[in-house]
PDB file of N, CA and C in Angstrom:
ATOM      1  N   UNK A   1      77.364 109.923 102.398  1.00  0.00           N
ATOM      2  CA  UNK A   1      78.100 111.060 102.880  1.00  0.00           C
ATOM      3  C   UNK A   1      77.206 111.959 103.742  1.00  0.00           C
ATOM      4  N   UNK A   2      75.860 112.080 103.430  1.00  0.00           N
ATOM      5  CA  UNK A   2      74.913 112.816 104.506  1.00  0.00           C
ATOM      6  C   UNK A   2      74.878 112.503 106.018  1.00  0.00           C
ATOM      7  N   UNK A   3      74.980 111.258 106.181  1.00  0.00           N
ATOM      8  CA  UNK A   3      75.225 110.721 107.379  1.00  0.00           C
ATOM      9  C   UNK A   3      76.466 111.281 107.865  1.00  0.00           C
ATOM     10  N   UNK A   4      77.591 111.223 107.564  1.00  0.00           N
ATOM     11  CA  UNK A   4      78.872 111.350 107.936  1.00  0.00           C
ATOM     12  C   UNK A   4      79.067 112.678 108.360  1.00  0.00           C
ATOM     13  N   UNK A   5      78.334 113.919 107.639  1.00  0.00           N
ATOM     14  CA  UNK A   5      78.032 115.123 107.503  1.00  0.00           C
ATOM     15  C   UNK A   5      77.244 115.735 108.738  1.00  0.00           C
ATOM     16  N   UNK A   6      76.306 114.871 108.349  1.00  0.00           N
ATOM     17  CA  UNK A   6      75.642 115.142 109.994  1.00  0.00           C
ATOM     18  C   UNK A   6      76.102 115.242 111.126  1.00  0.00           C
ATOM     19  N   UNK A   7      76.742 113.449 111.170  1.00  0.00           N
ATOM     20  CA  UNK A   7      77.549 113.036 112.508  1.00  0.00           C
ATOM     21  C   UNK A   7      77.838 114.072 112.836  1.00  0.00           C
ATOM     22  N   UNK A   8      79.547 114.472 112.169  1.00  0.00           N
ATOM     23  CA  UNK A   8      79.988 115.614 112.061  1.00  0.00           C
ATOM     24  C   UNK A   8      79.587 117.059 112.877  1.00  0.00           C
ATOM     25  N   UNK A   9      78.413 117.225 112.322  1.00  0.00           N
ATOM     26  CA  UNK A   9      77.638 118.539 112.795  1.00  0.00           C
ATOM     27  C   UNK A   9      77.529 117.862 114.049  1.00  0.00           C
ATOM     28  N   UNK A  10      76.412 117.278 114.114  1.00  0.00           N
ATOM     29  CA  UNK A  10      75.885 116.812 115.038  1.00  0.00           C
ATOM     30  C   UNK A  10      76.970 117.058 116.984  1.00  0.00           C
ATOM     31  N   UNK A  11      78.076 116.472 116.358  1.00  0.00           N
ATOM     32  CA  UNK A  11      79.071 116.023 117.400  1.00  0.00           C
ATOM     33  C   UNK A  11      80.290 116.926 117.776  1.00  0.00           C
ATOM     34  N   UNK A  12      80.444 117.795 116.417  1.00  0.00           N
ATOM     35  CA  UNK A  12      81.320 118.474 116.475  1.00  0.00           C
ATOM     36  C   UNK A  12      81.363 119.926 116.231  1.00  0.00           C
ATOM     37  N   UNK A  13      79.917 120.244 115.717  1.00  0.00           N
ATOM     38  CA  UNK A  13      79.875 122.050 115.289  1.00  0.00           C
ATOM     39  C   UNK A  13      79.751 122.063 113.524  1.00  0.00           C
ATOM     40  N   UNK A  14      78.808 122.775 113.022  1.00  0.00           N
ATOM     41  CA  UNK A  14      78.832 123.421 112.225  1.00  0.00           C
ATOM     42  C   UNK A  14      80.183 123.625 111.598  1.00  0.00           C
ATOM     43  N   UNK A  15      81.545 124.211 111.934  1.00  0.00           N
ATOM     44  CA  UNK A  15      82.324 124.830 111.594  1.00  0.00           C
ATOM     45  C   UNK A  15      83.382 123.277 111.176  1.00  0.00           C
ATOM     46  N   UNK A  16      82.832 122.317 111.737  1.00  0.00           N
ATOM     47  CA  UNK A  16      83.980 121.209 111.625  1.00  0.00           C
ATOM     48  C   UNK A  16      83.189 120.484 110.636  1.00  0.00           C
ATOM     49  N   UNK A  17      81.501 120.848 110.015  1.00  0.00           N
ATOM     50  CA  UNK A  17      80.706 120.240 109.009  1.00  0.00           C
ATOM     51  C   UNK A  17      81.610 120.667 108.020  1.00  0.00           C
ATOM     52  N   UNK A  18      81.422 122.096 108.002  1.00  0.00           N
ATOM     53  CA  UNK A  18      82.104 122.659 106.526  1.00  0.00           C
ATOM     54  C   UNK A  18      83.039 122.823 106.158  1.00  0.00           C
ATOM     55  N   UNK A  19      84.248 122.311 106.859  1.00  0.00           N
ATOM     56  CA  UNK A  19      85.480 122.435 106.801  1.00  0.00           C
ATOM     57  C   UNK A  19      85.790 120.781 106.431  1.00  0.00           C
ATOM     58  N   UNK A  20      84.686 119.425 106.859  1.00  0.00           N
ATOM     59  CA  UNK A  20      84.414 118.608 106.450  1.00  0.00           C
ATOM     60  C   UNK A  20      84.550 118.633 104.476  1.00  0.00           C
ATOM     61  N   UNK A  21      83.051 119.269 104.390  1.00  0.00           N
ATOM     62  CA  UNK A  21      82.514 119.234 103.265  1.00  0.00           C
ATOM     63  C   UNK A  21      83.373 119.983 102.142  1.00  0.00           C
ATOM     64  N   UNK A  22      84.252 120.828 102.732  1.00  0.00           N
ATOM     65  CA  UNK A  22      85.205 121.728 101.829  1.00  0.00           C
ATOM     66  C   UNK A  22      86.334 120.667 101.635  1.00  0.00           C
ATOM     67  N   UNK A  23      86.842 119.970 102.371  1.00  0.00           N
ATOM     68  CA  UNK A  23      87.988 119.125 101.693  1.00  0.00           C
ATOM     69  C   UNK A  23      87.163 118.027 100.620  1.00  0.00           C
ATOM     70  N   UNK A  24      85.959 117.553 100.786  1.00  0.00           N
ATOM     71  CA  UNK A  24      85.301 116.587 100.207  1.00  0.00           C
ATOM     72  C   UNK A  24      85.469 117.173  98.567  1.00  0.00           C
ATOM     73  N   UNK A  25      85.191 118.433  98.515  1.00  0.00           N
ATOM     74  CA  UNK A  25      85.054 119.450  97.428  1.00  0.00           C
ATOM     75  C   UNK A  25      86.061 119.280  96.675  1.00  0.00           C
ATOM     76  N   UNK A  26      87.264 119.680  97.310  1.00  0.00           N
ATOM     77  CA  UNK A  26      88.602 119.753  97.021  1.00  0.00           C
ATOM     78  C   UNK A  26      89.029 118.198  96.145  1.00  0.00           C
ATOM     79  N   UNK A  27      88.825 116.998  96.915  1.00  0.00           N
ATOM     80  CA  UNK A  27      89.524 115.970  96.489  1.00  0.00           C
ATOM     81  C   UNK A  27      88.610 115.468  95.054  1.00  0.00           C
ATOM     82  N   UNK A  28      87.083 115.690  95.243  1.00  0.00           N
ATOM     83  CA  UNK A  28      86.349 115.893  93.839  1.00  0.00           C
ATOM     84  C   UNK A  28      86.732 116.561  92.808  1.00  0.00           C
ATOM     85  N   UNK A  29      87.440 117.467  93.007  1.00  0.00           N
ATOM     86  CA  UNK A  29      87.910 118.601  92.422  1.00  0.00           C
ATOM     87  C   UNK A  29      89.933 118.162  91.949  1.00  0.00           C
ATOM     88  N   UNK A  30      90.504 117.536  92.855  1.00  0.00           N
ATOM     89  CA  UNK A  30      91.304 116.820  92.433  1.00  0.00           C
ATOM     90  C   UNK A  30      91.352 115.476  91.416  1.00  0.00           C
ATOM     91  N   UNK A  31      90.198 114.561  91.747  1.00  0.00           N
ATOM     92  CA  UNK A  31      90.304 113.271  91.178  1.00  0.00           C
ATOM     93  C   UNK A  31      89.532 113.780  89.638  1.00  0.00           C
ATOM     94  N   UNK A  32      88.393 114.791  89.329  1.00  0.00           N
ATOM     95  CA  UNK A  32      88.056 115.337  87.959  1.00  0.00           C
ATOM     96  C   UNK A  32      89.586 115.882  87.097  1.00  0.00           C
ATOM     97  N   UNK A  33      90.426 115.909  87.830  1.00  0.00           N
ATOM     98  CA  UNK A  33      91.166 116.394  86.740  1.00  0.00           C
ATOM     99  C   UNK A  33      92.874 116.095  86.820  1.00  0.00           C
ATOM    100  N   UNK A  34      92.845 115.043  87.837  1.00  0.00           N
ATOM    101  CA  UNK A  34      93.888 113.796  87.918  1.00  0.00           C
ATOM    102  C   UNK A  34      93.047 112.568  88.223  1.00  0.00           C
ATOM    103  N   UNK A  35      92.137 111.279  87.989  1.00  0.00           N
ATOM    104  CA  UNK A  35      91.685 110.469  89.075  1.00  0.00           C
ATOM    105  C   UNK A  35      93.038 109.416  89.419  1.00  0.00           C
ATOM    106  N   UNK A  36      94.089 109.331  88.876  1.00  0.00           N
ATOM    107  CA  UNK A  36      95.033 108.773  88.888  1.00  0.00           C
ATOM    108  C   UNK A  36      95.750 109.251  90.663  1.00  0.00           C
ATOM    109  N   UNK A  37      95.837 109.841  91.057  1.00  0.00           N
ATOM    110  CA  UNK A  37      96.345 110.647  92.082  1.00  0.00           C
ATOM    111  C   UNK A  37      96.408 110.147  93.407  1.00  0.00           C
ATOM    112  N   UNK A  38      95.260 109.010  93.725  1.00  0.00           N
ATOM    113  CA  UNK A  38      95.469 108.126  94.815  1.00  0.00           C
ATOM    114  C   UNK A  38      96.561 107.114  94.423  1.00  0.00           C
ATOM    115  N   UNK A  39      96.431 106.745  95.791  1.00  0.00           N
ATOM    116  CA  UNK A  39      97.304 105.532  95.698  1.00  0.00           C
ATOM    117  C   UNK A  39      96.635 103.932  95.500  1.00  0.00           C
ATOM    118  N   UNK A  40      97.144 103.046  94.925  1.00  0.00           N
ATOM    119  CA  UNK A  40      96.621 101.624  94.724  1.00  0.00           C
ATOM    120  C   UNK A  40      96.273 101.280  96.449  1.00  0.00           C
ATOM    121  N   UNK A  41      95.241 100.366  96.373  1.00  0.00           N
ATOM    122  CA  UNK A  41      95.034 100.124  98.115  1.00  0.00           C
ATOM    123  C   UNK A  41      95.509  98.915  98.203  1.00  0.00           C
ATOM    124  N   UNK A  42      96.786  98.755  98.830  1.00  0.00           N
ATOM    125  CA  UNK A  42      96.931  97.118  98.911  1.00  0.00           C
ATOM    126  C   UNK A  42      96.427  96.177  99.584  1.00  0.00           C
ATOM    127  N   UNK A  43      95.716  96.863 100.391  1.00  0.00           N
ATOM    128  CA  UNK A  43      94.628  95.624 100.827  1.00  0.00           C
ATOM    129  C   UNK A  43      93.126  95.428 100.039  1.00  0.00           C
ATOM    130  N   UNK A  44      93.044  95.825  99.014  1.00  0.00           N
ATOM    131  CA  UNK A  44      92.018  95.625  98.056  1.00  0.00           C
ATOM    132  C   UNK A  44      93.195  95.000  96.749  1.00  0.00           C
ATOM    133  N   UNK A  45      94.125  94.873  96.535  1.00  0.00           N
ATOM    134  CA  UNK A  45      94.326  94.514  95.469  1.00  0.00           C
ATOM    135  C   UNK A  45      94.070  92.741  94.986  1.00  0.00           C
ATOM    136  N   UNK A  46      93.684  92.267  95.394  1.00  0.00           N
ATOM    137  CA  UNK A  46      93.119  90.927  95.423  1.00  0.00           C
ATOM    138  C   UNK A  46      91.697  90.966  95.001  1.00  0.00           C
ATOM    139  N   UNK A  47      90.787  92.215  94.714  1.00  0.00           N
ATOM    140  CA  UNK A  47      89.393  92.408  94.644  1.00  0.00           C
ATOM    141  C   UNK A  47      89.887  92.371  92.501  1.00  0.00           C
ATOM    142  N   UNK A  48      88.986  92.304  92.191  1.00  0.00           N
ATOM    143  CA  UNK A  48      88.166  92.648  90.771  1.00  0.00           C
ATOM    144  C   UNK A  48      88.492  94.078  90.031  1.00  0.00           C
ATOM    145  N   UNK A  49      88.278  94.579  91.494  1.00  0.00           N
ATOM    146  CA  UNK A  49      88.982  96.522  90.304  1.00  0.00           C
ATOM    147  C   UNK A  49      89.844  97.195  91.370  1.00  0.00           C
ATOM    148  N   UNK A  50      90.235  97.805  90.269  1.00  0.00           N
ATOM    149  CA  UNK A  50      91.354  97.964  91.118  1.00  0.00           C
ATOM    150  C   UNK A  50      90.924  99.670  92.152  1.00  0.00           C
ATOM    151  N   UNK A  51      91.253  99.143  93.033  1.00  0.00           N
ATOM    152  CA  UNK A  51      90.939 100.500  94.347  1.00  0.00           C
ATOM    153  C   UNK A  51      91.939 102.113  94.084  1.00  0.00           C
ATOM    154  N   UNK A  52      91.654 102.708  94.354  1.00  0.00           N
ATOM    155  CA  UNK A  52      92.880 103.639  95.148  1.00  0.00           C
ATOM    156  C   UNK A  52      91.948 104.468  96.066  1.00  0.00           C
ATOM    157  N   UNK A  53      92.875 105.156  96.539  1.00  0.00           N
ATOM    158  CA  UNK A  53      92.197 105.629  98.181  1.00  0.00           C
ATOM    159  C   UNK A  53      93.440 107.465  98.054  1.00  0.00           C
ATOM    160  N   UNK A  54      92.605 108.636  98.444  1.00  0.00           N
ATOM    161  CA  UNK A  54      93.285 109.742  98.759  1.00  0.00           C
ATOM    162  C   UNK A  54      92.916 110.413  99.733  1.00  0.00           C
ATOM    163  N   UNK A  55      93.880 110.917 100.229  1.00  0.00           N
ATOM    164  CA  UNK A  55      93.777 111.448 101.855  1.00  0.00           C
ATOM    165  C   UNK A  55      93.239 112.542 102.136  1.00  0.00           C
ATOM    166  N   UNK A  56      92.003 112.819 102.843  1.00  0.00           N
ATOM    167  CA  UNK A  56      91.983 114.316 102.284  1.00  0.00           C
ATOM    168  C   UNK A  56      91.544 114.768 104.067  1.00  0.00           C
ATOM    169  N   UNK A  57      91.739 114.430 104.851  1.00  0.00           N
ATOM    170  CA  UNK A  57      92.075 114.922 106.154  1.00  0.00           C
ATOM    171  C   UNK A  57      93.178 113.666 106.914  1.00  0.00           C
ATOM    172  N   UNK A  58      93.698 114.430 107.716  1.00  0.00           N
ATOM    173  CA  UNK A  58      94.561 113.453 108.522  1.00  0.00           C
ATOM    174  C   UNK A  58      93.508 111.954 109.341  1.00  0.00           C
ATOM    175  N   UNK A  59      92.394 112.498 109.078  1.00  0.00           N
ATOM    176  CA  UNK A  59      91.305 111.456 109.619  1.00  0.00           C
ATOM    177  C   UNK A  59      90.703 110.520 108.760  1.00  0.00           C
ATOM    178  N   UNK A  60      90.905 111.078 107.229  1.00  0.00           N
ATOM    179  CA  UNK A  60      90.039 110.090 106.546  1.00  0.00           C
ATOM    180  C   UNK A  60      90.317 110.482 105.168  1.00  0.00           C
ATOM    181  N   UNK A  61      90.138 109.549 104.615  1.00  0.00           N
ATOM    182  CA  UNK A  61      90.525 109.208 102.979  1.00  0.00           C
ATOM    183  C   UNK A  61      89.415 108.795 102.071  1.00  0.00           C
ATOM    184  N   UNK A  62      89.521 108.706 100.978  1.00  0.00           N
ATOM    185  CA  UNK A  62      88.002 108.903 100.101  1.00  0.00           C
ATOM    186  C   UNK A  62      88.844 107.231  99.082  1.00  0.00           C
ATOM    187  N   UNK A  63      88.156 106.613  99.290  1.00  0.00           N
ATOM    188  CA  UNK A  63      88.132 105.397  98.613  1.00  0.00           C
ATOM    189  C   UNK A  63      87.492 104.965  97.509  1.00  0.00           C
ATOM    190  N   UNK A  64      88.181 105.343  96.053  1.00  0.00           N
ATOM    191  CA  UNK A  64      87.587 105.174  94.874  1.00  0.00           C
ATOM    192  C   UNK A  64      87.919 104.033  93.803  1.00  0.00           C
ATOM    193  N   UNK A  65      87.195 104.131  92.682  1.00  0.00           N
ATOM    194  CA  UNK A  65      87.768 102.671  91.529  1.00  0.00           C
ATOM    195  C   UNK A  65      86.985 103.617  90.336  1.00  0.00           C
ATOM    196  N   UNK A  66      87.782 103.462  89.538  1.00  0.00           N
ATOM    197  CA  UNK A  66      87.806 104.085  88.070  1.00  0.00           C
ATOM    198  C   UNK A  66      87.173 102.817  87.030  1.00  0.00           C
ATOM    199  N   UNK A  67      86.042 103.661  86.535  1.00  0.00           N
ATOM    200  CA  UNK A  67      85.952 102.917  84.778  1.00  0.00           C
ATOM    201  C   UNK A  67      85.556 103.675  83.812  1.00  0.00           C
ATOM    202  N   UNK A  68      86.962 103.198  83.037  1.00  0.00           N
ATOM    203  CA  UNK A  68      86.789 104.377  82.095  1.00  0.00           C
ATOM    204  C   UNK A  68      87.014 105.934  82.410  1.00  0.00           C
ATOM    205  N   UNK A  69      85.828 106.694  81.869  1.00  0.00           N
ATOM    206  CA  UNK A  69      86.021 108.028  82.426  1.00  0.00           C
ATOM    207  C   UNK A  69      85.087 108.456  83.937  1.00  0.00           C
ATOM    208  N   UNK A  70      84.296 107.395  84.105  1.00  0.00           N
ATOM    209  CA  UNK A  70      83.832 107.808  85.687  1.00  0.00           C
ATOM    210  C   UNK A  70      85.044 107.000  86.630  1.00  0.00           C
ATOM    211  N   UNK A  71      84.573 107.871  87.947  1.00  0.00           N
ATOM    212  CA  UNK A  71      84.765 107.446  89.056  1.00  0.00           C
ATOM    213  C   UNK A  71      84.033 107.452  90.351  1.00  0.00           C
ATOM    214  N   UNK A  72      83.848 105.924  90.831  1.00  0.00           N
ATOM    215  CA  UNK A  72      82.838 106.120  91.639  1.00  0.00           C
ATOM    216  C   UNK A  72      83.850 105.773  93.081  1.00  0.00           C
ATOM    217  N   UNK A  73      83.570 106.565  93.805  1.00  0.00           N
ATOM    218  CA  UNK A  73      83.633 106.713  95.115  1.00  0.00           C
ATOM    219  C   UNK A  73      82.818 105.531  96.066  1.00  0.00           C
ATOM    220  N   UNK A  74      83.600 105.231  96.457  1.00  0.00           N
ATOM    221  CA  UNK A  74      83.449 103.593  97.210  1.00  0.00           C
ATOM    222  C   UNK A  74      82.952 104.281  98.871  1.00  0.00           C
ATOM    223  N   UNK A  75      83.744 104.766  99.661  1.00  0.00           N
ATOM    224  CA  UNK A  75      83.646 104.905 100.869  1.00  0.00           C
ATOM    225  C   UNK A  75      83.984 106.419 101.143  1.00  0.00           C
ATOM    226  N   UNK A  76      84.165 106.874 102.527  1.00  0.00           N
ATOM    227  CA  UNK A  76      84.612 107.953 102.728  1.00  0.00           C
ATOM    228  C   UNK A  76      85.147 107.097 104.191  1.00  0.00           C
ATOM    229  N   UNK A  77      86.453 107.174 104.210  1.00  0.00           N
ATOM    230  CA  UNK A  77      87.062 105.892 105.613  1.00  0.00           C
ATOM    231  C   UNK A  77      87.576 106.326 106.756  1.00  0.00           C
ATOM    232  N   UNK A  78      87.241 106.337 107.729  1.00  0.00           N
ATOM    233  CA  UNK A  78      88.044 106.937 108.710  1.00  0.00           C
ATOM    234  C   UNK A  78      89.499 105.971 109.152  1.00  0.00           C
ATOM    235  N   UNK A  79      90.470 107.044 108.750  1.00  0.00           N
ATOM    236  CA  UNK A  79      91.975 106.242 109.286  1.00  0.00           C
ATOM    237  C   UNK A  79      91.993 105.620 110.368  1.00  0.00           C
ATOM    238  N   UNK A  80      91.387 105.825 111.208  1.00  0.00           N
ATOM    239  CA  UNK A  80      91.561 105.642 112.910  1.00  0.00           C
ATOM    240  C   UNK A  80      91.178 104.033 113.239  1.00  0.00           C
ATOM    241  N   UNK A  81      90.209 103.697 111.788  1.00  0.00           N
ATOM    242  CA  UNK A  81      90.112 102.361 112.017  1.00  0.00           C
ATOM    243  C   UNK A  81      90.637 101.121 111.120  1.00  0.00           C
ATOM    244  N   UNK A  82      90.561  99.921 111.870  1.00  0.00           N
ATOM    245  CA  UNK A  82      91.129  98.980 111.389  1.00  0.00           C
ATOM    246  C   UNK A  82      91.325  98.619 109.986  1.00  0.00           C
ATOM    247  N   UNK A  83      92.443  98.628 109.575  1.00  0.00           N
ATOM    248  CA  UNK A  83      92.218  98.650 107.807  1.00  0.00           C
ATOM    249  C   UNK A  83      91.998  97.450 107.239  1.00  0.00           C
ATOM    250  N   UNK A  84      91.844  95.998 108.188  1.00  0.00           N
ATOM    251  CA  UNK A  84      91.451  95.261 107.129  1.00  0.00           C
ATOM    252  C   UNK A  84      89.802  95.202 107.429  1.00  0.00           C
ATOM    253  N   UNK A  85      89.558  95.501 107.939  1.00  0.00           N
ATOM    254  CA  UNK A  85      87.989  95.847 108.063  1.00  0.00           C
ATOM    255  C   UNK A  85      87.225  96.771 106.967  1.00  0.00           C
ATOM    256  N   UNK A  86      88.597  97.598 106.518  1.00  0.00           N
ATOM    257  CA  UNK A  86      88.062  97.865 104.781  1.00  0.00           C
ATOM    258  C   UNK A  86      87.999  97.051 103.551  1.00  0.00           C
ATOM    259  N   UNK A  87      89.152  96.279 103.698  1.00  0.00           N
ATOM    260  CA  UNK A  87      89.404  95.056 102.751  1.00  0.00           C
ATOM    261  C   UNK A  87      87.915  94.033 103.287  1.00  0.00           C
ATOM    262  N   UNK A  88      87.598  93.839 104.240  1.00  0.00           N
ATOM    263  CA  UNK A  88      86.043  93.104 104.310  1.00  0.00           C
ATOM    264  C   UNK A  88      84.677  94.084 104.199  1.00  0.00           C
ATOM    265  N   UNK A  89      84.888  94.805 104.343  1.00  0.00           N
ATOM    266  CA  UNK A  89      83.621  96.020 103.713  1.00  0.00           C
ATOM    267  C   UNK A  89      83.265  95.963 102.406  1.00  0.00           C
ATOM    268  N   UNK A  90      84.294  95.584 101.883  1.00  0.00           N
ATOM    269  CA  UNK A  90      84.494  95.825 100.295  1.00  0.00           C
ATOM    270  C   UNK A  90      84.244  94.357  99.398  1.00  0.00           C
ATOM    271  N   UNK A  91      84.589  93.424 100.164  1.00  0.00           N
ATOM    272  CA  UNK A  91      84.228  92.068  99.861  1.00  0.00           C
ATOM    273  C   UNK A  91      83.107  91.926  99.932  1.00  0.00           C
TER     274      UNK A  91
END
């Protein structure tokens, strides 16, 4: 996510970092106390665990898999690109 953060800065301003990093907050802050709340990814459902993915800008979605009581955060994805290129990221 530091990378992505940067980019971000880097390309777009300070003001589009933290407005970045504030939805990141938010959906952390969602999945601690729903992680149920994404949706199943159907192009991962053929993998081993099961995916879900939640939207947290019109640009990009946070791609997670639950065990148990953690959840680890797989990706941070930009919509704009090809989605089975996530289903092979993930393979």
């Amino acid at each position: 996510m530091r990378k992505t953060s940067r980019y971000i800065k880097d390309n777009f301003g300070l003001k589009a970092q933290t407005k970045f990093l504030n939805e990141i907050s938010h959906a952390d802050s969602l999945l601690q106390t729903n992680p149920q709340i994404g949706k199943i990814e159907p192009l991962l459902d053929d993998l081993p665990e099961m995916y879900r993915s939640l939207l947290i800008t019109h640009l990009n979605k946070v791609v997670y898999r639950m065990d148990g009581d953690n959840i680890y955060i797989v990706t941070i994805w930009d919509a704009r690109r090809d989605p089975i290129t996530l289903a092979e990221q993930l393979n």
